[in-house]
PDB file of N, CA and C in Angstrom:
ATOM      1  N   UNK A   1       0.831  -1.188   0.000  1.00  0.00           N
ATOM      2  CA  UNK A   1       0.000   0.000   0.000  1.00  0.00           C
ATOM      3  C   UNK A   1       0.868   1.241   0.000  1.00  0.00           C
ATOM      4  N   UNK A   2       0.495   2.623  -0.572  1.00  0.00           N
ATOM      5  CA  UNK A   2       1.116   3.582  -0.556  1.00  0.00           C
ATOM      6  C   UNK A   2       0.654   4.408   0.509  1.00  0.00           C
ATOM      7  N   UNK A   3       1.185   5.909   0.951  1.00  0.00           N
ATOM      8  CA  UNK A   3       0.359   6.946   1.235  1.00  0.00           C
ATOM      9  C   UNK A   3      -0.616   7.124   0.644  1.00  0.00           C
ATOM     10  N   UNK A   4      -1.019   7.312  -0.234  1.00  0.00           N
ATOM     11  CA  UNK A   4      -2.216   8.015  -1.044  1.00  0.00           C
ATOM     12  C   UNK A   4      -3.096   6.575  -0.751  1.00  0.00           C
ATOM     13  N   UNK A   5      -2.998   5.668  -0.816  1.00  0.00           N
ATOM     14  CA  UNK A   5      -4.463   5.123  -0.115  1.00  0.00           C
ATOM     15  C   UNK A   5      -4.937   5.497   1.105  1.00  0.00           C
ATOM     16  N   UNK A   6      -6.506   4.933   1.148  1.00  0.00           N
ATOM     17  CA  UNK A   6      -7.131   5.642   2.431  1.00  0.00           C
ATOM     18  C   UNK A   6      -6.700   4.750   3.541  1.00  0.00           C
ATOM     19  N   UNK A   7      -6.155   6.089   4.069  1.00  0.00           N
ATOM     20  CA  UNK A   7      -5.782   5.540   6.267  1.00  0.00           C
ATOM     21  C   UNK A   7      -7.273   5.434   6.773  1.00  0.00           C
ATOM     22  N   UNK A   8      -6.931   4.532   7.668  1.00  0.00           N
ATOM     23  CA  UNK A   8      -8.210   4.564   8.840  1.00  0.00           C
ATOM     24  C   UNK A   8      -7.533   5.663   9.635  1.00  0.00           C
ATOM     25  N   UNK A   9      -9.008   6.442  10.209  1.00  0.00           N
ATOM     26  CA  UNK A   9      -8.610   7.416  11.728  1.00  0.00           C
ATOM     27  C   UNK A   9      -9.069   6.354  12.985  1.00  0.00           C
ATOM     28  N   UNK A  10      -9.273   7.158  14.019  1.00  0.00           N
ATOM     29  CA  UNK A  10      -9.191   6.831  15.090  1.00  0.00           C
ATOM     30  C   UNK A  10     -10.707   6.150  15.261  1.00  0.00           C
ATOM     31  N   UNK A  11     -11.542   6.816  14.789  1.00  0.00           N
ATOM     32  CA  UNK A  11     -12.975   6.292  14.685  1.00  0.00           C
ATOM     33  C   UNK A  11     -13.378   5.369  13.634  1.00  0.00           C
ATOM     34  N   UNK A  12     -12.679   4.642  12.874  1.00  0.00           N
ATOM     35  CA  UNK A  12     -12.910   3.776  11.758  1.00  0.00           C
ATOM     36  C   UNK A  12     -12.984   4.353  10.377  1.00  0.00           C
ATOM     37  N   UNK A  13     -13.254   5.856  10.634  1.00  0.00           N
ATOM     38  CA  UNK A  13     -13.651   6.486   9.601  1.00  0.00           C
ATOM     39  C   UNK A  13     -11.851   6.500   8.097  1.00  0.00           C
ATOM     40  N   UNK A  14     -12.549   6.575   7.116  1.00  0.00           N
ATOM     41  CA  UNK A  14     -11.763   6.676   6.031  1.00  0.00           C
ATOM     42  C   UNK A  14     -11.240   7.920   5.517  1.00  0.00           C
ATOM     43  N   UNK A  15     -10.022   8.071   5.137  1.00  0.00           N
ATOM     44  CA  UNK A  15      -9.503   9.973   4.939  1.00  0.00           C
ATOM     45  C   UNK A  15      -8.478   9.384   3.477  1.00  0.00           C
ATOM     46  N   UNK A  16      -8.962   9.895   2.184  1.00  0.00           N
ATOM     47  CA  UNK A  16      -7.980   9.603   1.314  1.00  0.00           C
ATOM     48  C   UNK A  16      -6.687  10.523   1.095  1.00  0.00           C
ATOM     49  N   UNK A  17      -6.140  11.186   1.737  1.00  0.00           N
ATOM     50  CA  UNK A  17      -5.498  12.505   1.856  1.00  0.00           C
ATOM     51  C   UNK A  17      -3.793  11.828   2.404  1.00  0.00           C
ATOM     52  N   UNK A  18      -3.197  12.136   1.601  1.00  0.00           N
ATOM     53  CA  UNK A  18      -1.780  11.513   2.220  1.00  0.00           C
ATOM     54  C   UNK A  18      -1.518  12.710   3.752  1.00  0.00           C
ATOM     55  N   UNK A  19      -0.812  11.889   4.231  1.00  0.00           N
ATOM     56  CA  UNK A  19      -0.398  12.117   5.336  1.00  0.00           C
ATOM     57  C   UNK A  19       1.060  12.739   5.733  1.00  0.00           C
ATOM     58  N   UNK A  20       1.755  13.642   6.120  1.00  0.00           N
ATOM     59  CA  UNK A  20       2.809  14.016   6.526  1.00  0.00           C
ATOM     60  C   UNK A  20       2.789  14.128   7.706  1.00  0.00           C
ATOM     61  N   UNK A  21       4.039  14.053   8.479  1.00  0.00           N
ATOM     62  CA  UNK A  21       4.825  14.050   9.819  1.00  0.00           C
ATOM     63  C   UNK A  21       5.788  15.402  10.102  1.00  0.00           C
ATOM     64  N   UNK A  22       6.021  15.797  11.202  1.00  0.00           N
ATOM     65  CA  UNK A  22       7.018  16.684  11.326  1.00  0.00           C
ATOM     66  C   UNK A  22       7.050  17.013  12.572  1.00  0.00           C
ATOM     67  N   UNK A  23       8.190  16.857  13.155  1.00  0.00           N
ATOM     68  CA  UNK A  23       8.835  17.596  14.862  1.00  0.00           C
ATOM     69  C   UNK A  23       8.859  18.969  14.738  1.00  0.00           C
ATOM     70  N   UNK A  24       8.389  18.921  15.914  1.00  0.00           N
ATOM     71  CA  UNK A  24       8.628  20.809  16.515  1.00  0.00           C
ATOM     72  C   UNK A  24       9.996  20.265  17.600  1.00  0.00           C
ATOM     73  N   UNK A  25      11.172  21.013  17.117  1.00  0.00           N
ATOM     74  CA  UNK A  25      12.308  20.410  17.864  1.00  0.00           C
ATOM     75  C   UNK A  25      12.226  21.746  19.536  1.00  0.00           C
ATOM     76  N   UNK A  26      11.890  22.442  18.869  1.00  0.00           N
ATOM     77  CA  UNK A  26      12.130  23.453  19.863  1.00  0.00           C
ATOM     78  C   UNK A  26      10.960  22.629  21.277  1.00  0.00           C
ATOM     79  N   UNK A  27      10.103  22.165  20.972  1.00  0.00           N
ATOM     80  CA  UNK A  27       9.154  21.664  22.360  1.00  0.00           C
ATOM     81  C   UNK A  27       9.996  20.032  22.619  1.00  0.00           C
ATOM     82  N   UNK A  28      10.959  19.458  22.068  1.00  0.00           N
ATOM     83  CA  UNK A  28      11.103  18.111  21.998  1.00  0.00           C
ATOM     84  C   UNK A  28      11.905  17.973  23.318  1.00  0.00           C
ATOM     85  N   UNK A  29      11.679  16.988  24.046  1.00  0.00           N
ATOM     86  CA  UNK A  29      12.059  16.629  25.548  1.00  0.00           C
ATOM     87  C   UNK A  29      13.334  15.458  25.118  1.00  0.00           C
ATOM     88  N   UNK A  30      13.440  14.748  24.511  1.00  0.00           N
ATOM     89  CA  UNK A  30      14.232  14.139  23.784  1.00  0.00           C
ATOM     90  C   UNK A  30      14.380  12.602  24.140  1.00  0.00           C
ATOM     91  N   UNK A  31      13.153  12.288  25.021  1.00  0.00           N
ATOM     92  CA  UNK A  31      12.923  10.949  25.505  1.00  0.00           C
ATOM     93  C   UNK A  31      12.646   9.838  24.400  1.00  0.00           C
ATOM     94  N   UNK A  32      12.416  10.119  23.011  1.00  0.00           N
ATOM     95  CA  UNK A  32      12.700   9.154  22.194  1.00  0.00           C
ATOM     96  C   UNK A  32      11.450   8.345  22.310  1.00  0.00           C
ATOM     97  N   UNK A  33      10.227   8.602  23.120  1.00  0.00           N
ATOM     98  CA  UNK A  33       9.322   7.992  22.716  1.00  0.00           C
ATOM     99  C   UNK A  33       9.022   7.089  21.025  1.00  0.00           C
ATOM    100  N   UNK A  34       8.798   8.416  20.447  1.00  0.00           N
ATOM    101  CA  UNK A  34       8.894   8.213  18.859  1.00  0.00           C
ATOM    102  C   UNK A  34      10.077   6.944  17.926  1.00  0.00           C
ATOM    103  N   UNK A  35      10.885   7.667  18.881  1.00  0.00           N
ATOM    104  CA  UNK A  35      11.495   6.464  18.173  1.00  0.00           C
ATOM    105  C   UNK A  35      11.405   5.209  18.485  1.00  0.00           C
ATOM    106  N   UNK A  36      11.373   5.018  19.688  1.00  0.00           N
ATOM    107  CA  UNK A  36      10.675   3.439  20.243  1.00  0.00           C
ATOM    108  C   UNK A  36       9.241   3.151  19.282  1.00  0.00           C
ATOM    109  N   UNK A  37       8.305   3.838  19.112  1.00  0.00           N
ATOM    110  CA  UNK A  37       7.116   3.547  18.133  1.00  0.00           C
ATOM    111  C   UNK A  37       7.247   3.323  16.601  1.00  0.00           C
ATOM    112  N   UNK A  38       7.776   3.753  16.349  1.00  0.00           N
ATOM    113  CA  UNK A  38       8.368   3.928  14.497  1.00  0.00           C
ATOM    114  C   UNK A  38       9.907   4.180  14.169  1.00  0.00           C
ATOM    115  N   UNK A  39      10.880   4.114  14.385  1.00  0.00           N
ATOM    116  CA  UNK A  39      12.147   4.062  13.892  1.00  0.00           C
ATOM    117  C   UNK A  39      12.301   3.886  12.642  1.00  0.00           C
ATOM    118  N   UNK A  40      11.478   4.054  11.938  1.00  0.00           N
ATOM    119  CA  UNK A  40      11.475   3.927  10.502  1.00  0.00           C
ATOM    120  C   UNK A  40      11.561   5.637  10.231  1.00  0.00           C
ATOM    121  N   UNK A  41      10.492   6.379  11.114  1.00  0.00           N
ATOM    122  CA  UNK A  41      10.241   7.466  10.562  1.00  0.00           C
ATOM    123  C   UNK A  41      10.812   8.564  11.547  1.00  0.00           C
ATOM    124  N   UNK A  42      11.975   8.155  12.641  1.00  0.00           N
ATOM    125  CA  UNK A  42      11.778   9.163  13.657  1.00  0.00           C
ATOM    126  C   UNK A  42      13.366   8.753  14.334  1.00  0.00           C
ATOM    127  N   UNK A  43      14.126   9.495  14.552  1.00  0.00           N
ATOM    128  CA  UNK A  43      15.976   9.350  15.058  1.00  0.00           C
ATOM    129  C   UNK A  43      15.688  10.270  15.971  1.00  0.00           C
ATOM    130  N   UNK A  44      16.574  10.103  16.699  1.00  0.00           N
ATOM    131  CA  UNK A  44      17.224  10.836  17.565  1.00  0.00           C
ATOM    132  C   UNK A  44      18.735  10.775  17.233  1.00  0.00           C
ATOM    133  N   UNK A  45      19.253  12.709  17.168  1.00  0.00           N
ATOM    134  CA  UNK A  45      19.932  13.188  16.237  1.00  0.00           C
ATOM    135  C   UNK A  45      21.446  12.795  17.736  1.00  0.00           C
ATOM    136  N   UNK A  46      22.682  13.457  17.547  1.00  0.00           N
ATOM    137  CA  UNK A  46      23.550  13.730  18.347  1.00  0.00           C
ATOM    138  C   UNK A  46      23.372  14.592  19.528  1.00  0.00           C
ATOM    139  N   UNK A  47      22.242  15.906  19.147  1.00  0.00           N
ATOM    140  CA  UNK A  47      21.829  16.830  19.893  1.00  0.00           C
ATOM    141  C   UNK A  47      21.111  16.444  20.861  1.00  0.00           C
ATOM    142  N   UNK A  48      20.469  15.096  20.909  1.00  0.00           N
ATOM    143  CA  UNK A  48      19.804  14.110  22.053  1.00  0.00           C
ATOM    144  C   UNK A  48      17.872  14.843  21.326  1.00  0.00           C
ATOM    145  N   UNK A  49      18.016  15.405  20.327  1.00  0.00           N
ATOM    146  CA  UNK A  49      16.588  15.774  19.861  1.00  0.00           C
ATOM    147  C   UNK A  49      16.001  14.560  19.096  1.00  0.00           C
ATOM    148  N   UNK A  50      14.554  14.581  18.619  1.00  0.00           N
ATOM    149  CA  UNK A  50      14.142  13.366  17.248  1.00  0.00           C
ATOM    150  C   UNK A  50      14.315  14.655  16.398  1.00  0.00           C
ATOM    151  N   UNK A  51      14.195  13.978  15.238  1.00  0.00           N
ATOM    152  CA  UNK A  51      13.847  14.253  13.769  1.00  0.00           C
ATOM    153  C   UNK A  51      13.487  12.799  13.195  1.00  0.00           C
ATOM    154  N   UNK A  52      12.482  14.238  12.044  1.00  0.00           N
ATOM    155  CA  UNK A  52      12.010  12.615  10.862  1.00  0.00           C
ATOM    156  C   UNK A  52      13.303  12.354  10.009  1.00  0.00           C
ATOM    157  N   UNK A  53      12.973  11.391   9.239  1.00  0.00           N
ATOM    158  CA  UNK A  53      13.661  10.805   8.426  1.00  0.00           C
ATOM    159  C   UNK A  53      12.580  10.922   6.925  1.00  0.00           C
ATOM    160  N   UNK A  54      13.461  11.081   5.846  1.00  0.00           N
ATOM    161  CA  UNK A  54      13.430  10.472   4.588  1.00  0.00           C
ATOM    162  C   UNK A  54      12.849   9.215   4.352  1.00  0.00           C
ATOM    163  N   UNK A  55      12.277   9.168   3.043  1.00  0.00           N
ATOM    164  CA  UNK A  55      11.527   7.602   2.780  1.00  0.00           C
ATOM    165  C   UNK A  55      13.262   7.092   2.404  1.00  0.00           C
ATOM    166  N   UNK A  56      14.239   7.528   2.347  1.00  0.00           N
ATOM    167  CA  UNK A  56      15.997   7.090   1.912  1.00  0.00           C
ATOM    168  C   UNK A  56      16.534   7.065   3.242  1.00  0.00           C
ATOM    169  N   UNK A  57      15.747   7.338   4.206  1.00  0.00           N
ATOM    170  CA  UNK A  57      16.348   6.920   5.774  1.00  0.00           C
ATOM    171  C   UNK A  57      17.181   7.956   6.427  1.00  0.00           C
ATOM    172  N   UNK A  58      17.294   9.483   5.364  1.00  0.00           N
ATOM    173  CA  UNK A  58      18.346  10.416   5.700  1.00  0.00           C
ATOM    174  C   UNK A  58      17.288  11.161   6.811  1.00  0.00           C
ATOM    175  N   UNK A  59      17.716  11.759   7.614  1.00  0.00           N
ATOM    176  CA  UNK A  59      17.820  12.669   9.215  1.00  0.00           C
ATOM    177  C   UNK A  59      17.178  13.691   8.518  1.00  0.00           C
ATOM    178  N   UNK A  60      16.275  14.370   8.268  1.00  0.00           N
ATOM    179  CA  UNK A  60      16.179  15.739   8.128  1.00  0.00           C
ATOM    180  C   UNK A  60      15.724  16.852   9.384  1.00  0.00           C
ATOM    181  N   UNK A  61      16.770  17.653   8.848  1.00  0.00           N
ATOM    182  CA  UNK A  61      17.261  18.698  10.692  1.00  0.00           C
ATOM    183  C   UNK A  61      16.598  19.486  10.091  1.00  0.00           C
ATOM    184  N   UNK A  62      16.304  20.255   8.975  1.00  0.00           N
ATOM    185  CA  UNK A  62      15.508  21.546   8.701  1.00  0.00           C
ATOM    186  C   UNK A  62      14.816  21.853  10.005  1.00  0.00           C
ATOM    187  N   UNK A  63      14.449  23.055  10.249  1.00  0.00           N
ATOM    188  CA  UNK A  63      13.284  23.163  11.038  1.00  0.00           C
ATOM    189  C   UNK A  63      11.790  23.094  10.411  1.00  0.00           C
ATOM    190  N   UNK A  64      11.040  22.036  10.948  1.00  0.00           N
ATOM    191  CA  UNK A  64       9.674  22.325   9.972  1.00  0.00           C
ATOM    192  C   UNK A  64       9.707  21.175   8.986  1.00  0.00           C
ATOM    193  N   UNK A  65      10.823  20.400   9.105  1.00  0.00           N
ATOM    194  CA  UNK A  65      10.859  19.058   7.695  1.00  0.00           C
ATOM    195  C   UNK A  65       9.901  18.330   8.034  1.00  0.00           C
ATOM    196  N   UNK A  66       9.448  17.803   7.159  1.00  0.00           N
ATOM    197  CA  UNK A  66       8.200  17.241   6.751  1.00  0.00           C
ATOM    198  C   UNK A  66       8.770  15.639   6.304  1.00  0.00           C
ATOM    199  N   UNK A  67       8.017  14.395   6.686  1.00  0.00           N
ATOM    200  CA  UNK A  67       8.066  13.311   5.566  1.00  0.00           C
ATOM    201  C   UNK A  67       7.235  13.004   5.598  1.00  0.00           C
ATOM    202  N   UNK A  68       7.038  11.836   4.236  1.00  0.00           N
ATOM    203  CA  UNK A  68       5.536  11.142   4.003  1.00  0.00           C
ATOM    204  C   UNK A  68       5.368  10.341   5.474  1.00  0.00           C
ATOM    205  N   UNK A  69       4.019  10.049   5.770  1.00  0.00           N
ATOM    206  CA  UNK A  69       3.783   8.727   6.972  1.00  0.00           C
ATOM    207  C   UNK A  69       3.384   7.799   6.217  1.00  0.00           C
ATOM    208  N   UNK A  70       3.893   6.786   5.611  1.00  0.00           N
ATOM    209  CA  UNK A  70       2.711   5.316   5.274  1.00  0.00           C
ATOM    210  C   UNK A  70       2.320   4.946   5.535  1.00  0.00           C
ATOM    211  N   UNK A  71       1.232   4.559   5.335  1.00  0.00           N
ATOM    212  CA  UNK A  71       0.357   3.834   5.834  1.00  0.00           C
ATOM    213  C   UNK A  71       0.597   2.669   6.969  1.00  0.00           C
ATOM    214  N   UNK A  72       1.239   1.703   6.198  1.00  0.00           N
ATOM    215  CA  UNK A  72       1.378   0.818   7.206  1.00  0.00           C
ATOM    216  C   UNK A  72       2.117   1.223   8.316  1.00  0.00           C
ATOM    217  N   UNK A  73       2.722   2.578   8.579  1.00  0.00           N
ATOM    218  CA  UNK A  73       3.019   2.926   9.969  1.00  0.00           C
ATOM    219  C   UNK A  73       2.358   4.190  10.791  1.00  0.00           C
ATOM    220  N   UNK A  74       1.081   4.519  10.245  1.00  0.00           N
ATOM    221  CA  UNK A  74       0.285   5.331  10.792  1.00  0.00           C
ATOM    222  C   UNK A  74       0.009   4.914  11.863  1.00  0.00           C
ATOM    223  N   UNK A  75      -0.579   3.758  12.207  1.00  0.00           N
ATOM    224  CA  UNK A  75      -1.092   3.978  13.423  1.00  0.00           C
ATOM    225  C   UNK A  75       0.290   3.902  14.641  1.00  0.00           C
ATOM    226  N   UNK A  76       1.323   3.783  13.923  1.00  0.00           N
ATOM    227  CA  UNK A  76       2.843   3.857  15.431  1.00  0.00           C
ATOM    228  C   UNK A  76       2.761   5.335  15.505  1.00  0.00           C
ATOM    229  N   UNK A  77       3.147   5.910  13.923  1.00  0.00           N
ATOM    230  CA  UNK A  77       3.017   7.481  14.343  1.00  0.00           C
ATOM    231  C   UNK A  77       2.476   8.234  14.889  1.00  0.00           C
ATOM    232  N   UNK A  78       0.785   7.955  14.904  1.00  0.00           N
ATOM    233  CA  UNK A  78      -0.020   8.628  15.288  1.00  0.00           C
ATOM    234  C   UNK A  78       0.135   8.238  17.166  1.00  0.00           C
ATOM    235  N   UNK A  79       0.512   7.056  17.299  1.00  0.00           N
ATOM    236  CA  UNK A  79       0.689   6.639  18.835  1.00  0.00           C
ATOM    237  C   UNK A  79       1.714   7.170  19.536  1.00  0.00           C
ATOM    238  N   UNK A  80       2.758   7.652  18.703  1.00  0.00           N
ATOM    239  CA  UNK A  80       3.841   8.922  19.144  1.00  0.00           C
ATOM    240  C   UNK A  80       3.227  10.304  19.169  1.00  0.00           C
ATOM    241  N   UNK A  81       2.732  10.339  18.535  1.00  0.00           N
ATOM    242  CA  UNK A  81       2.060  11.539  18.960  1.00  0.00           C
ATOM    243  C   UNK A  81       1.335  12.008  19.758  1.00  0.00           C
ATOM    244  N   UNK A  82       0.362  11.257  20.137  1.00  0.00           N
ATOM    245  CA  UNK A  82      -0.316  11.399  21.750  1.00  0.00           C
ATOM    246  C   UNK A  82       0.633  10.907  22.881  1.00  0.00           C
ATOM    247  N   UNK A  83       1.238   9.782  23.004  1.00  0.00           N
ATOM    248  CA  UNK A  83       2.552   9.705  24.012  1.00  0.00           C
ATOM    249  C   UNK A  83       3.686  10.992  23.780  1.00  0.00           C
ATOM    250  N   UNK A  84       4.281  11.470  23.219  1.00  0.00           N
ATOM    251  CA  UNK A  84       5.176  12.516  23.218  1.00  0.00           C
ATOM    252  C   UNK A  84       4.853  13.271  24.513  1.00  0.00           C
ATOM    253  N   UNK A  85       5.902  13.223  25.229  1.00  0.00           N
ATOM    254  CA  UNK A  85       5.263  14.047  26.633  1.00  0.00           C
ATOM    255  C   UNK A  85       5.666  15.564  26.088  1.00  0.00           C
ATOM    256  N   UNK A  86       6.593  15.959  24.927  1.00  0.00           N
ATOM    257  CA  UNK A  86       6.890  17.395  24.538  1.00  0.00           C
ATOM    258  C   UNK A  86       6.044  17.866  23.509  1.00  0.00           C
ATOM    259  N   UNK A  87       4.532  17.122  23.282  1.00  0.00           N
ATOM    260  CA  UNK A  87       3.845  17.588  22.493  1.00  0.00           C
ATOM    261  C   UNK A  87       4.141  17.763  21.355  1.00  0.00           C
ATOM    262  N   UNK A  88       5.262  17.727  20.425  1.00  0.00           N
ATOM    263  CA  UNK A  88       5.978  18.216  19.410  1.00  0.00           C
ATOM    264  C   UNK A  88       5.904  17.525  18.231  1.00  0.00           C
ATOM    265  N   UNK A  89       5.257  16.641  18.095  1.00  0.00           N
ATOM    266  CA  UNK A  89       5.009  15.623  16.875  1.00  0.00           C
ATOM    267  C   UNK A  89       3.434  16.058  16.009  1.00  0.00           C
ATOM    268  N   UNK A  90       3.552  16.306  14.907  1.00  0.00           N
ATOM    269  CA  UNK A  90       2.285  17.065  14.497  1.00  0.00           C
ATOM    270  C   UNK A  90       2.249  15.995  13.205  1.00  0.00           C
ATOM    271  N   UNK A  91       1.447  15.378  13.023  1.00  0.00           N
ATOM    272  CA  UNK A  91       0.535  14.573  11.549  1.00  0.00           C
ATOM    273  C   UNK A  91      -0.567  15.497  10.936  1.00  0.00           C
ATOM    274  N   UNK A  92      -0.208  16.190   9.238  1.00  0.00           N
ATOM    275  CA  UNK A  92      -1.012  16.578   8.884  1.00  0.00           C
ATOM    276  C   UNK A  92      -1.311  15.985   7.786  1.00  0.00           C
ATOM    277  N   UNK A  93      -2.639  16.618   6.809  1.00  0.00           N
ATOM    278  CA  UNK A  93      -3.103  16.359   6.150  1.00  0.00           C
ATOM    279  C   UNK A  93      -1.783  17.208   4.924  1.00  0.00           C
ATOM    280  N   UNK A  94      -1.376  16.281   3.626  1.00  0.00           N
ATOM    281  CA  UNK A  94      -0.573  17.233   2.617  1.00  0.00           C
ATOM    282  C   UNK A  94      -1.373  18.479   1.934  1.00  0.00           C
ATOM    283  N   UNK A  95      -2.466  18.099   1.430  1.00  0.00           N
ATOM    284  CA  UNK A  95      -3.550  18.727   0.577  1.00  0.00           C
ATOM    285  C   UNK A  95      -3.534  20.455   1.272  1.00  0.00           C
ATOM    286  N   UNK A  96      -4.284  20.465   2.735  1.00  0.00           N
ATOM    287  CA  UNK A  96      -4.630  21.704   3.093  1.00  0.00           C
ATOM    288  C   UNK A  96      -3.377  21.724   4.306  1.00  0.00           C
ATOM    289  N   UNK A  97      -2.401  21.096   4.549  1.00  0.00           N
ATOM    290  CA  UNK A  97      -1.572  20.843   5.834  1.00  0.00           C
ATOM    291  C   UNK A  97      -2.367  21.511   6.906  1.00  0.00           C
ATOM    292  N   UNK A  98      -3.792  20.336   7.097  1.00  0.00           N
ATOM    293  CA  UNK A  98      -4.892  20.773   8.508  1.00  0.00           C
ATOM    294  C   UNK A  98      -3.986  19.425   9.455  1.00  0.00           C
ATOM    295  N   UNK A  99      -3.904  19.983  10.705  1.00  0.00           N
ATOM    296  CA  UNK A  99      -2.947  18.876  11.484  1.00  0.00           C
ATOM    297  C   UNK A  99      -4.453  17.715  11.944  1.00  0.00           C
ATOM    298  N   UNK A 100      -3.934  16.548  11.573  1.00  0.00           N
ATOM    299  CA  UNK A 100      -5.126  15.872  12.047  1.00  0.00           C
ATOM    300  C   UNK A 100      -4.872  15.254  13.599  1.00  0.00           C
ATOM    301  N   UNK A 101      -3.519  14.585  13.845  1.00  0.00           N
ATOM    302  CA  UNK A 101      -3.096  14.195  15.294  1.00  0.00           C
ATOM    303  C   UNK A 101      -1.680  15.121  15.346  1.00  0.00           C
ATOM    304  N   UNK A 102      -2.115  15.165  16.930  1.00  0.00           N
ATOM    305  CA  UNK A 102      -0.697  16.321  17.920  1.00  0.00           C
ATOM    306  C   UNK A 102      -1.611  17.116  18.902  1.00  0.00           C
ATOM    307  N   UNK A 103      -0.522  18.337  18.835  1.00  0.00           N
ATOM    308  CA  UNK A 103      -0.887  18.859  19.844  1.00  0.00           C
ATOM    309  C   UNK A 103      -2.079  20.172  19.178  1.00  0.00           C
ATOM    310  N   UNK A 104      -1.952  20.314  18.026  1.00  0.00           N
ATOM    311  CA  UNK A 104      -2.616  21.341  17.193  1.00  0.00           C
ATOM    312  C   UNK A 104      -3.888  20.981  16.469  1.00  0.00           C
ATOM    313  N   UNK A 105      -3.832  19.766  16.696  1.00  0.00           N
ATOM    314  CA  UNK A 105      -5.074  19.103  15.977  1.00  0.00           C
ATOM    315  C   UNK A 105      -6.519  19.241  16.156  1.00  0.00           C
ATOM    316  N   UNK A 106      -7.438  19.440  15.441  1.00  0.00           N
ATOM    317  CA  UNK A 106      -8.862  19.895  16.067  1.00  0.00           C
ATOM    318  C   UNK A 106      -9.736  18.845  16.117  1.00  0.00           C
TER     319      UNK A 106
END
């Protein structure tokens, strides 16, 4: 399966909208939750911070970097995101970037 197929949410409901990830490093506590849940999509850098990763596995430090979430690891991501005790993990929608799970999410 790719991104662009439909994720389940939290309520069963269906969302065809790819999905992106991204740390707010500045709130990040650096306990690595995230990375215990998905290590596919989430390091902890030298600085003792996370960042996402590349679908090529590279670190991206930008502030604000973005990667795809796939599917088959949505629901770890999205489970880092409510565990994150630094709030700092935001899943949005690509289309309108509306945050669907984090701390910004409605």
């Amino acid at each position: 399966m790719t991104v662009q197929q439909k994720a389940p949410t939290d309520d069963g409901a269906q969302t065809g909208d790819p999905l992106e990830v991204w740390i707010d490093q500045d709130l990040c506590t650096g306990d690595g939750i995230c990375v215990q849940y998905a290590p596919e999509v989430f390091e902890l850098d030298i600085d003792g911070l996370a960042y996402v990763k590349s679908s090529g596995d590279e670190l991206l430090q930008s502030p604000g970097a973005t990667t795809p979430v796939p599917l088959t690891l949505l629901r770890d991501v999205v489970d880092s995101a409510k565990e994150c005790p630094g709030d700092c993990i935001h899943v949005r929608r690509v289309s309108d970037r509306v945050e669907v799970y984090g701390p910004d999410a409605e």
